[in-house]
Protein backbone atom coordinates (compact mmCIF):
# COMPACT_ATOMS: atom_id res chain seq x y z
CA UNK A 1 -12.00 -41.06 -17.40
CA UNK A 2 -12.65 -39.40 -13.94
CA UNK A 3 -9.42 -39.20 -13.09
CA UNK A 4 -8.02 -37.94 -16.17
CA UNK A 5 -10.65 -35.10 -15.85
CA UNK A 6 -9.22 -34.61 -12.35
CA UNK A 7 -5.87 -34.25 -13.86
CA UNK A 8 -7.13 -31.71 -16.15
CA UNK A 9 -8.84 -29.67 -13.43
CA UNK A 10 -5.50 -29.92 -11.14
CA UNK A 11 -3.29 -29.42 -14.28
CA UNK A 12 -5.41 -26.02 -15.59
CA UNK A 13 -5.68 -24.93 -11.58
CA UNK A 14 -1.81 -25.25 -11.62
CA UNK A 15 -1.13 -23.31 -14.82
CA UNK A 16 -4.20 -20.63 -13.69
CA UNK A 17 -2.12 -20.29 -10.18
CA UNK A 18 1.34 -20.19 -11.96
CA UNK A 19 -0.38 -17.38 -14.35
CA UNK A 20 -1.65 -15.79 -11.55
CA UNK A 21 1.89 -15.33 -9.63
CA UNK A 22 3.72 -14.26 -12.68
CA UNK A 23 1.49 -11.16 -13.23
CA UNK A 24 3.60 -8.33 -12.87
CA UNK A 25 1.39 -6.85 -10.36
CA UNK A 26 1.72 -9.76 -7.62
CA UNK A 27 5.11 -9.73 -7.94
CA UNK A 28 4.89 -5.87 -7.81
CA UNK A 29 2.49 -6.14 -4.31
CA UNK A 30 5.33 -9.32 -2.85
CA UNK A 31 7.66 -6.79 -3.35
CA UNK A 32 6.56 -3.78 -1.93
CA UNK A 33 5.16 -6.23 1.32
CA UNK A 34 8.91 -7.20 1.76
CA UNK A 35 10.06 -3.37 1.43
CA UNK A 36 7.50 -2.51 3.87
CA UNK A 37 8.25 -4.94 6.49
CA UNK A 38 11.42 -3.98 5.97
CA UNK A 39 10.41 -0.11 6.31
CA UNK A 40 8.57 -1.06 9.33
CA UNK A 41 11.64 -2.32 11.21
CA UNK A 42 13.60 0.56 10.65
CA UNK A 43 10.79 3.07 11.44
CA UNK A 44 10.64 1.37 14.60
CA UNK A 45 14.08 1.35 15.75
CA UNK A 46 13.47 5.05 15.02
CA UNK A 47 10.57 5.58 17.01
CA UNK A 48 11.85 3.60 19.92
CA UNK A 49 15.25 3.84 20.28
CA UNK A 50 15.92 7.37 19.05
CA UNK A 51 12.77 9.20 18.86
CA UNK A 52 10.50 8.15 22.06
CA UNK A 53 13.65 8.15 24.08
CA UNK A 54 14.41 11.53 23.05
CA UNK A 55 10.83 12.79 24.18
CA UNK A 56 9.80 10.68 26.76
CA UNK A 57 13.36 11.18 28.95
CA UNK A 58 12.11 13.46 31.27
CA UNK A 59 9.00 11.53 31.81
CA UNK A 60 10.68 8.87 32.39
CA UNK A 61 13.20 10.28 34.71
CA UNK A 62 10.29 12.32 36.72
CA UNK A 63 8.44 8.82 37.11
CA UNK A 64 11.80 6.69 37.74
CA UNK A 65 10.85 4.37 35.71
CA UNK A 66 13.64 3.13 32.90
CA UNK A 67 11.23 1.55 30.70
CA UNK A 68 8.40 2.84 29.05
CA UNK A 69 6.45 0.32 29.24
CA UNK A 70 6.74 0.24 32.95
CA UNK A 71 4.79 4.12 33.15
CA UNK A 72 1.58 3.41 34.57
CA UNK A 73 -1.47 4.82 36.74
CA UNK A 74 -3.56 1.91 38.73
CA UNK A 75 -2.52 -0.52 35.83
CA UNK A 76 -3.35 1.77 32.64
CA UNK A 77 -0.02 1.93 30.70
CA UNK A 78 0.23 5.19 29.68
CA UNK A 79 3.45 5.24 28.60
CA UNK A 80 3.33 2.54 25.63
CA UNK A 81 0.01 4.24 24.28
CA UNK A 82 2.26 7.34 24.49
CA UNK A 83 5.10 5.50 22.49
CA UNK A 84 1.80 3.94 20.10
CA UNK A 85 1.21 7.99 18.94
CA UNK A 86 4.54 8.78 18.84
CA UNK A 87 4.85 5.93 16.33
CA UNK A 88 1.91 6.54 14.33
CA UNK A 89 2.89 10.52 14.11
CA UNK A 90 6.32 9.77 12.78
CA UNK A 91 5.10 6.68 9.96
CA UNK A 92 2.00 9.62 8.94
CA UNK A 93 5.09 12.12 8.61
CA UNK A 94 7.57 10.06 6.87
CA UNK A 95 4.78 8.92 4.11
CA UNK A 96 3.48 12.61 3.93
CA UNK A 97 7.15 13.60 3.08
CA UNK A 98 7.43 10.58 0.37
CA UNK A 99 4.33 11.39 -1.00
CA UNK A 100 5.30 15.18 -1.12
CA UNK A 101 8.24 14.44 -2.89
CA UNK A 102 6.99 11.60 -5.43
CA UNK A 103 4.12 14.87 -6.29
CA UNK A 104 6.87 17.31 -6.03
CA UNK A 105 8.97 15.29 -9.21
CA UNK A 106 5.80 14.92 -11.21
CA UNK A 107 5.45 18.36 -11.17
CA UNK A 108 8.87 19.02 -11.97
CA UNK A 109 8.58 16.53 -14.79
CA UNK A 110 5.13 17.98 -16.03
CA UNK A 111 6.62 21.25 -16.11
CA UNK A 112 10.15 20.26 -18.18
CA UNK A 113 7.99 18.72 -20.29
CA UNK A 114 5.54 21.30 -21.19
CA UNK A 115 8.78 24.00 -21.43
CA UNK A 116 10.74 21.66 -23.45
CA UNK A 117 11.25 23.28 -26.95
CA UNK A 118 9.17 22.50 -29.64
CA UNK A 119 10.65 20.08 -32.26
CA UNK A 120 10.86 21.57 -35.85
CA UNK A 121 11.42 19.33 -38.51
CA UNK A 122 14.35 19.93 -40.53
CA UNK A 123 14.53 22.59 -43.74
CA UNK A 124 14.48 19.31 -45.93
CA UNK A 125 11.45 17.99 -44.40
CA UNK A 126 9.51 21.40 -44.68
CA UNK A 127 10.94 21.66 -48.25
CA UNK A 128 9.60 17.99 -49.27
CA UNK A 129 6.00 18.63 -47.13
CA UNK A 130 5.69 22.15 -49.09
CA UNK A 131 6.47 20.34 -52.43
CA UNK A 132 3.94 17.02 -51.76
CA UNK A 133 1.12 19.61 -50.63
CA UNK A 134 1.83 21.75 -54.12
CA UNK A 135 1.83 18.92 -55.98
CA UNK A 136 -1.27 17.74 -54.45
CA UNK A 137 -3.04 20.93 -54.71
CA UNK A 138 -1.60 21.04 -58.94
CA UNK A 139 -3.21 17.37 -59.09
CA UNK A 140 -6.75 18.78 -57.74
CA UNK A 141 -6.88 21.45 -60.57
């Protein structure tokens, strides 16, 4: 009898579990941790191969150095806290601009929506309201 119990217990733990993942919103958060990771990678190819070598050239040509990580003073590695900055400036700016954007189409929505014409029901419809509220009000008398 214990172990039938047991069964029970694993069997309604599976189907709780197998519940649980087919929410929409797990599969909505899997998703989205996938696209982000995925985001991530690009935003750093970005930062370091476009962006930080862009800025950090002339540092890194007045220093000799040729990698970034390499810019140091008495073992303090300046240069890949500078490249750490640069990184978190450009992800704060790129999800300011998404966020500006997703805000800027609600508005744009909330606005179409309050200028979209109202919807008049057609002559018949009036016609047959207008005849149901007269006979209604001949009914009362």
């Amino acid at each position: 009898m214990a172990l039938q119990n047991g069964k029970r217990a694993a069997g309604g733990f599976i189907k709780d579990f197998q519940a649980f993942i087919l929410k929409g919103n797990v599969i909505d958060l899997a998703v989205a941790v996938i696209i982000g990771g995925a985001f991530g990678k690009i935003v750093t190819s970005l930062i370091e191969d476009i962006i930080t070598p862009l800025l950090l050239n002339p540092a890194l040509k007045a220093a000799n150095v040729q990698d970034l990580a390499k810019l140091q003073i008495n073992g303090i590695k300046y240069g890949v806290f500078i490249a750490a900055v640069i990184n978190f400036l450009v992800i704060a700016f790129v999800i300011f601009l998404i966020i500006r954007s997703f805000e800027a189409a609600k508005r744009k929505e909330q606005r179409e929506e309050a200028a979209a014409p109202e919807i008049k029901p057609d002559p018949q419809e009036r016609l047959t309201l207008a005849v149901e509220r007269l006979a209604e009000v001949m009914e009362s008398k």
